[in-house]
C-alpha atoms as a PDB file:
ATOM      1  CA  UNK A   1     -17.380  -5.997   2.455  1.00  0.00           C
ATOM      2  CA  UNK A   2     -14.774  -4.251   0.676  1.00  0.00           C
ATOM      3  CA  UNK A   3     -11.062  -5.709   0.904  1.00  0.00           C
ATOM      4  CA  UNK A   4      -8.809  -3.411   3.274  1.00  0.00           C
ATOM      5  CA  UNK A   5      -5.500  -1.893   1.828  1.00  0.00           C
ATOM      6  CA  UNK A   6      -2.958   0.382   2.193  1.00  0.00           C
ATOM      7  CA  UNK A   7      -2.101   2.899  -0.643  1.00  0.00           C
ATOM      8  CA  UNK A   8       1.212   5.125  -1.498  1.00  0.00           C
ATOM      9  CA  UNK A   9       0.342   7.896  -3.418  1.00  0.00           C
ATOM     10  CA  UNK A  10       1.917  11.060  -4.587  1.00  0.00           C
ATOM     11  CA  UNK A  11       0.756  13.667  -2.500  1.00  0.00           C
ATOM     12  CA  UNK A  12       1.753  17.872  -2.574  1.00  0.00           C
ATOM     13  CA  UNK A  13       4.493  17.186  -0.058  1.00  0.00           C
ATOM     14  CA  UNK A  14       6.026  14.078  -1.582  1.00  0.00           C
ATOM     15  CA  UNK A  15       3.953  10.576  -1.094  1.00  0.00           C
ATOM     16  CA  UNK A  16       1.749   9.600   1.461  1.00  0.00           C
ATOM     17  CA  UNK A  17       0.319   6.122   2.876  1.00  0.00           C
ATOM     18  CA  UNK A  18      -3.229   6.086   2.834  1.00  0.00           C
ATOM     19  CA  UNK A  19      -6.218   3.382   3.739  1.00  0.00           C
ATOM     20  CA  UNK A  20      -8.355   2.257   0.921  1.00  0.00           C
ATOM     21  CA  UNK A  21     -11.902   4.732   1.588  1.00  0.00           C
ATOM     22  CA  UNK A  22      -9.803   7.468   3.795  1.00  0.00           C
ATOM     23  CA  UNK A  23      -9.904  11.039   2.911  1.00  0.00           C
ATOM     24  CA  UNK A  24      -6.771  11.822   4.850  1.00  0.00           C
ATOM     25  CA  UNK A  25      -2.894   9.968   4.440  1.00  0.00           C
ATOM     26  CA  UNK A  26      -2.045   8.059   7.484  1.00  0.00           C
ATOM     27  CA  UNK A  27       1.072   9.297   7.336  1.00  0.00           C
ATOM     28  CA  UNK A  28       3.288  11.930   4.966  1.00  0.00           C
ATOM     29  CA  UNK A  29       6.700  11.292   3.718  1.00  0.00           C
ATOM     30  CA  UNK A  30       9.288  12.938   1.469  1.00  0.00           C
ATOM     31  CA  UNK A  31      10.369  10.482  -0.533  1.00  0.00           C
ATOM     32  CA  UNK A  32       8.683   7.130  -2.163  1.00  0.00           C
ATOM     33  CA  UNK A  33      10.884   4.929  -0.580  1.00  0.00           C
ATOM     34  CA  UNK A  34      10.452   6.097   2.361  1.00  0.00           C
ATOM     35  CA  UNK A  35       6.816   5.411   2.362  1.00  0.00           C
ATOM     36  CA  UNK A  36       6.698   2.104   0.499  1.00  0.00           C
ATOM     37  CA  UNK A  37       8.556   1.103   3.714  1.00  0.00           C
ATOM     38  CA  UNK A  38       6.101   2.369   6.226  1.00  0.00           C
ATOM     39  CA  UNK A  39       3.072   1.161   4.327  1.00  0.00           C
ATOM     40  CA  UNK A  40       4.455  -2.386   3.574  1.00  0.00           C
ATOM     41  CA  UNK A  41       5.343  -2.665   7.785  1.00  0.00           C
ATOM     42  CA  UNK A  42       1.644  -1.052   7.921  1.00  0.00           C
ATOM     43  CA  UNK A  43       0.504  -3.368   5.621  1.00  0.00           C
ATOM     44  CA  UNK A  44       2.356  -6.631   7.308  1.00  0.00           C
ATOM     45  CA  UNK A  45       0.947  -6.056  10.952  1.00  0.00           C
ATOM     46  CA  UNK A  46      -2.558  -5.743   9.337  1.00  0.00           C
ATOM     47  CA  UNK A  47      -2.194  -8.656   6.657  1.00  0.00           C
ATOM     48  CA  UNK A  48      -3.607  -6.488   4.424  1.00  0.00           C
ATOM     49  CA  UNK A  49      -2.888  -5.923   0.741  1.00  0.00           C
ATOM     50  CA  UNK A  50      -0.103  -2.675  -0.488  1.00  0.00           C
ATOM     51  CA  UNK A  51      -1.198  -0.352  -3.538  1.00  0.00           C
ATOM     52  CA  UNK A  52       2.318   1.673  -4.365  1.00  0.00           C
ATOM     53  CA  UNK A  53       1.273   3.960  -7.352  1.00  0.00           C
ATOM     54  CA  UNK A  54       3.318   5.583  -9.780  1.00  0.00           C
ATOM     55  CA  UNK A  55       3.896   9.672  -9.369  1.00  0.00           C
ATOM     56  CA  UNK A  56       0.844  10.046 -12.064  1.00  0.00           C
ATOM     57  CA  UNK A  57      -1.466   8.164  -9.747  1.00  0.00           C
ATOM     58  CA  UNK A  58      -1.533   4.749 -11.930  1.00  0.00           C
ATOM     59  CA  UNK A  59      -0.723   1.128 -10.018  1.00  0.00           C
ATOM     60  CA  UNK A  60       2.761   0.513 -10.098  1.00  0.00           C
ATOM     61  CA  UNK A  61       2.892  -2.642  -8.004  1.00  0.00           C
ATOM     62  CA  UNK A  62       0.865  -4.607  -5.812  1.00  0.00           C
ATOM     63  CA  UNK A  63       1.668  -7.105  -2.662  1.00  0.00           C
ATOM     64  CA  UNK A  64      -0.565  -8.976  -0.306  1.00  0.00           C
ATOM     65  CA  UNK A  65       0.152  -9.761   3.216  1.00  0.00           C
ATOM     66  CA  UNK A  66      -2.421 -11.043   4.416  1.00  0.00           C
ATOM     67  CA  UNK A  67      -4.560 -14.678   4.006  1.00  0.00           C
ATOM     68  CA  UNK A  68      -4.042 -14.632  -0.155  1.00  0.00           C
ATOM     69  CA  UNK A  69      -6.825 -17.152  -1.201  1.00  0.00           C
ATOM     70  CA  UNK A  70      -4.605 -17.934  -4.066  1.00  0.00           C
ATOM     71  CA  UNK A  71      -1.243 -18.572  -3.437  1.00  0.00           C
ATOM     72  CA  UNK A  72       1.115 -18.926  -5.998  1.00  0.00           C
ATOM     73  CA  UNK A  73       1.485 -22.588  -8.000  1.00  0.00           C
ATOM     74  CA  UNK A  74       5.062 -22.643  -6.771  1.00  0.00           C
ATOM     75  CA  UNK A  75       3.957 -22.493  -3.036  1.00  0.00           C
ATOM     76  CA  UNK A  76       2.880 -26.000  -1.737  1.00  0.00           C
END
């Protein structure tokens, strides 16, 4: 089973928040900061991971909120 995560993407309108596999945005926004906030609160209540992609469609950054198998060394 594929891994479920949220996406912002540049869209016609601005960006968008999309789930991995959709055709359609889950919600449209004008600005990117705008939706990096709604898909990391998105991405929180469903502890999944957060895709926020530059404006030519490349992976910018990348956060996980849910169950990370591999926490980071300086977590104990």
């Amino acid at each position: 089973m594929a891994k479920k995560s949220n996406h912002v993407v540049p869209s016609s309108s601005g960006w968008s928040v999309k789930k991995s596999g959709a055709s359609r945005a889950s919600k449209n926004f004008n600005t990117k900061e705008e939706a990096v906030k709604y898909g990391r609160e998105m991405s929180k209540s469903e502890k999944t991971e957060l895709y926020i992609h530059k404006k030519n469609g490349m992976i910018q950054d990348k956060n996980s909120y849910g169950n990370d198998p591999n926490p980071p060394k300086d977590k104990h």
